[in-house]
C-alpha atoms as a PDB file:
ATOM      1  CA  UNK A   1     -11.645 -25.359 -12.033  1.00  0.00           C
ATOM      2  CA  UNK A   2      -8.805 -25.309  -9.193  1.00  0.00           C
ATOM      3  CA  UNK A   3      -9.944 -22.507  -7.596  1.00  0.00           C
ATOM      4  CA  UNK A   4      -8.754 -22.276  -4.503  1.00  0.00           C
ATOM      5  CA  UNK A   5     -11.135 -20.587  -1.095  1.00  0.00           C
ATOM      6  CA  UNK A   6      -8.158 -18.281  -0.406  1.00  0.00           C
ATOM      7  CA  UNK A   7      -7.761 -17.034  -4.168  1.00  0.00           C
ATOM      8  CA  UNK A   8     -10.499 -14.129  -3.989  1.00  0.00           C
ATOM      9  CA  UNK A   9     -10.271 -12.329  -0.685  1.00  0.00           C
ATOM     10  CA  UNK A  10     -13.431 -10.378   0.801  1.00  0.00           C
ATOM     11  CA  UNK A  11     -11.866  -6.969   3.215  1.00  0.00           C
ATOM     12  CA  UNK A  12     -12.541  -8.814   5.819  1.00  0.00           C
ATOM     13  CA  UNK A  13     -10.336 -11.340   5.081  1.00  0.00           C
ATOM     14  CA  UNK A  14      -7.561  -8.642   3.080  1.00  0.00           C
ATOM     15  CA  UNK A  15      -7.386  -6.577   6.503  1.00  0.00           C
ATOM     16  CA  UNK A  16      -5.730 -10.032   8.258  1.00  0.00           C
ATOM     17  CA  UNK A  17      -3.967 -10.684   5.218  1.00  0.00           C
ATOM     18  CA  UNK A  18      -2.096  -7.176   4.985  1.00  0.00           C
ATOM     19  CA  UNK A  19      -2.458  -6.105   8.341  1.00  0.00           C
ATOM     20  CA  UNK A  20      -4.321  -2.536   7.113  1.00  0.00           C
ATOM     21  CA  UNK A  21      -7.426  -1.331   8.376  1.00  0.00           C
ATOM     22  CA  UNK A  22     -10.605  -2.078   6.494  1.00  0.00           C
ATOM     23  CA  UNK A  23     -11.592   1.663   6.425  1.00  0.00           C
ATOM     24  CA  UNK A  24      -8.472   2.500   4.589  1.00  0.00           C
ATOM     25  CA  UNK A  25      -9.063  -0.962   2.460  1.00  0.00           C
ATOM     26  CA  UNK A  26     -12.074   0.742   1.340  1.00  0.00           C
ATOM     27  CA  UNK A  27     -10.657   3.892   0.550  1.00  0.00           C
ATOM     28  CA  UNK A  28      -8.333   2.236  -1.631  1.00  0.00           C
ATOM     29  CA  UNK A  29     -10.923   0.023  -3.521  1.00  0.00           C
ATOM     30  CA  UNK A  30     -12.754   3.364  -4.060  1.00  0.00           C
ATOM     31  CA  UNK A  31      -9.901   5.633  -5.474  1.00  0.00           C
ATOM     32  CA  UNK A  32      -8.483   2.898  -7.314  1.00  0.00           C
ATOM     33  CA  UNK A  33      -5.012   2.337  -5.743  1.00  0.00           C
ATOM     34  CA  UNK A  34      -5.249  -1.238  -4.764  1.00  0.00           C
ATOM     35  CA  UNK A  35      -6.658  -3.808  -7.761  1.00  0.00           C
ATOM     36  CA  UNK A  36      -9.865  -4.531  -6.504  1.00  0.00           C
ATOM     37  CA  UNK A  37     -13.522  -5.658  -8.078  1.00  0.00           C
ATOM     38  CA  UNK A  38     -16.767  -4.289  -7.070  1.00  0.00           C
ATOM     39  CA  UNK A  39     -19.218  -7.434  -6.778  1.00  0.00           C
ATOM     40  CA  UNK A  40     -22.948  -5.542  -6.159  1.00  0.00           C
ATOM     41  CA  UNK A  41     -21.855  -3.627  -2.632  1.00  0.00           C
ATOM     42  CA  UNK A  42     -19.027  -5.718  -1.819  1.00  0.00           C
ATOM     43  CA  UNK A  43     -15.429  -5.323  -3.067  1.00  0.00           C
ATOM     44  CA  UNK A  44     -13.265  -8.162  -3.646  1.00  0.00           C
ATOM     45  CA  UNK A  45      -9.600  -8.637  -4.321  1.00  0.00           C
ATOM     46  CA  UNK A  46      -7.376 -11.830  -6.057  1.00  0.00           C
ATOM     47  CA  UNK A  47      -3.938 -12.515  -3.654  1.00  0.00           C
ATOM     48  CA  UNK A  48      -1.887 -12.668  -7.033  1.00  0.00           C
ATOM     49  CA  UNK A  49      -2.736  -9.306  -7.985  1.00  0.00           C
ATOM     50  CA  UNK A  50      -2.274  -7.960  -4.297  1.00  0.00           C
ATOM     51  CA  UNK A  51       1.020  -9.775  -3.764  1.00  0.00           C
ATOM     52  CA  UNK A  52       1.705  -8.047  -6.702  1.00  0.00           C
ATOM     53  CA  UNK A  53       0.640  -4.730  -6.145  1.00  0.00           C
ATOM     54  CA  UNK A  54       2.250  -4.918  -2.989  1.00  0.00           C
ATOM     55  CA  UNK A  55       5.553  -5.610  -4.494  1.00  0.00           C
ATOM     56  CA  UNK A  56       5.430  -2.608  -6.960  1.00  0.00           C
ATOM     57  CA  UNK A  57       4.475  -0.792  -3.256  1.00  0.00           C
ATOM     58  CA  UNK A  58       7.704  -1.355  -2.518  1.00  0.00           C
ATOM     59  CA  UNK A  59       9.279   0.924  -5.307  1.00  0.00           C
ATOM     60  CA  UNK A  60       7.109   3.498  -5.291  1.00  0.00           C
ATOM     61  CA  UNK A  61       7.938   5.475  -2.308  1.00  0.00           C
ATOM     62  CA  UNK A  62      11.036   7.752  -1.695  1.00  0.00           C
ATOM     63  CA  UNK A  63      14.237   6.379   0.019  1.00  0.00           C
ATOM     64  CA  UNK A  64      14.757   7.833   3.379  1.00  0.00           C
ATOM     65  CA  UNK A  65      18.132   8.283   4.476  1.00  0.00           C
ATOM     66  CA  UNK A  66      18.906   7.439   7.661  1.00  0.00           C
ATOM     67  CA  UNK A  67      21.550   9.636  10.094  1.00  0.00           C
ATOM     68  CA  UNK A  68      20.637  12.557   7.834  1.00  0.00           C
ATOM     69  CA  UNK A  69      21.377  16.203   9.577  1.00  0.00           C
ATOM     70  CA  UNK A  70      19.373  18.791   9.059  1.00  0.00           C
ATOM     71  CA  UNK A  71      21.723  21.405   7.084  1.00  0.00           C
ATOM     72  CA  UNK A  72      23.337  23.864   9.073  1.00  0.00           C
ATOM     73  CA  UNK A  73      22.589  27.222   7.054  1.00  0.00           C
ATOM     74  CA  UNK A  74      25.223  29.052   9.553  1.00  0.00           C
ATOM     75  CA  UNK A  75      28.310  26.760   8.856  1.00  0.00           C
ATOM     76  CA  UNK A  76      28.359  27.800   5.182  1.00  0.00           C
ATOM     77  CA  UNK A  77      28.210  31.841   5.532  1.00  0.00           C
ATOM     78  CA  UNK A  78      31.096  33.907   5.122  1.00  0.00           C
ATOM     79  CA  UNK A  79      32.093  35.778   8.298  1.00  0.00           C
ATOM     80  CA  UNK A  80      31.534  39.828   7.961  1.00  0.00           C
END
């Protein structure tokens, strides 16, 4: 088997990878938002299936616009 030493990543190792803290690494593992195996008490994670979960990351928050004014409720009322 090719299996290469950087293939399965312990949180130690995930936190340098993505640059996250391993207390919110955890907290991911647990609620089941990042793909992630439970091996006795210690999670562990494949690099193909982060890279890819961090792609889809990507797409799944909202656009924000940038140079966006708050409206002005008073320009748009009808003088008395």
């Amino acid at each position: 088997m090719d299996a290469t030493p950087t293939e399965i990543l312990t949180v130690e190792e995930l936190h340098g990878y993505l640059k996250i803290p391993k207390p919110t690494l955890y907290a991911l593992a647990q609620n089941g938002r990042i793909p992630a195996a439970k091996v006795g008490k210690h999670w562990r994670f494949r690099r193909a299936d982060i890279d890819e979960w961090l792609k889809a990351q990507q797409w799944n928050r909202p656009l924000q616009r940038r140079n966006r004014r708050p409206k002005d409720d008073h320009a748009n009322q009808q003088p008395s």
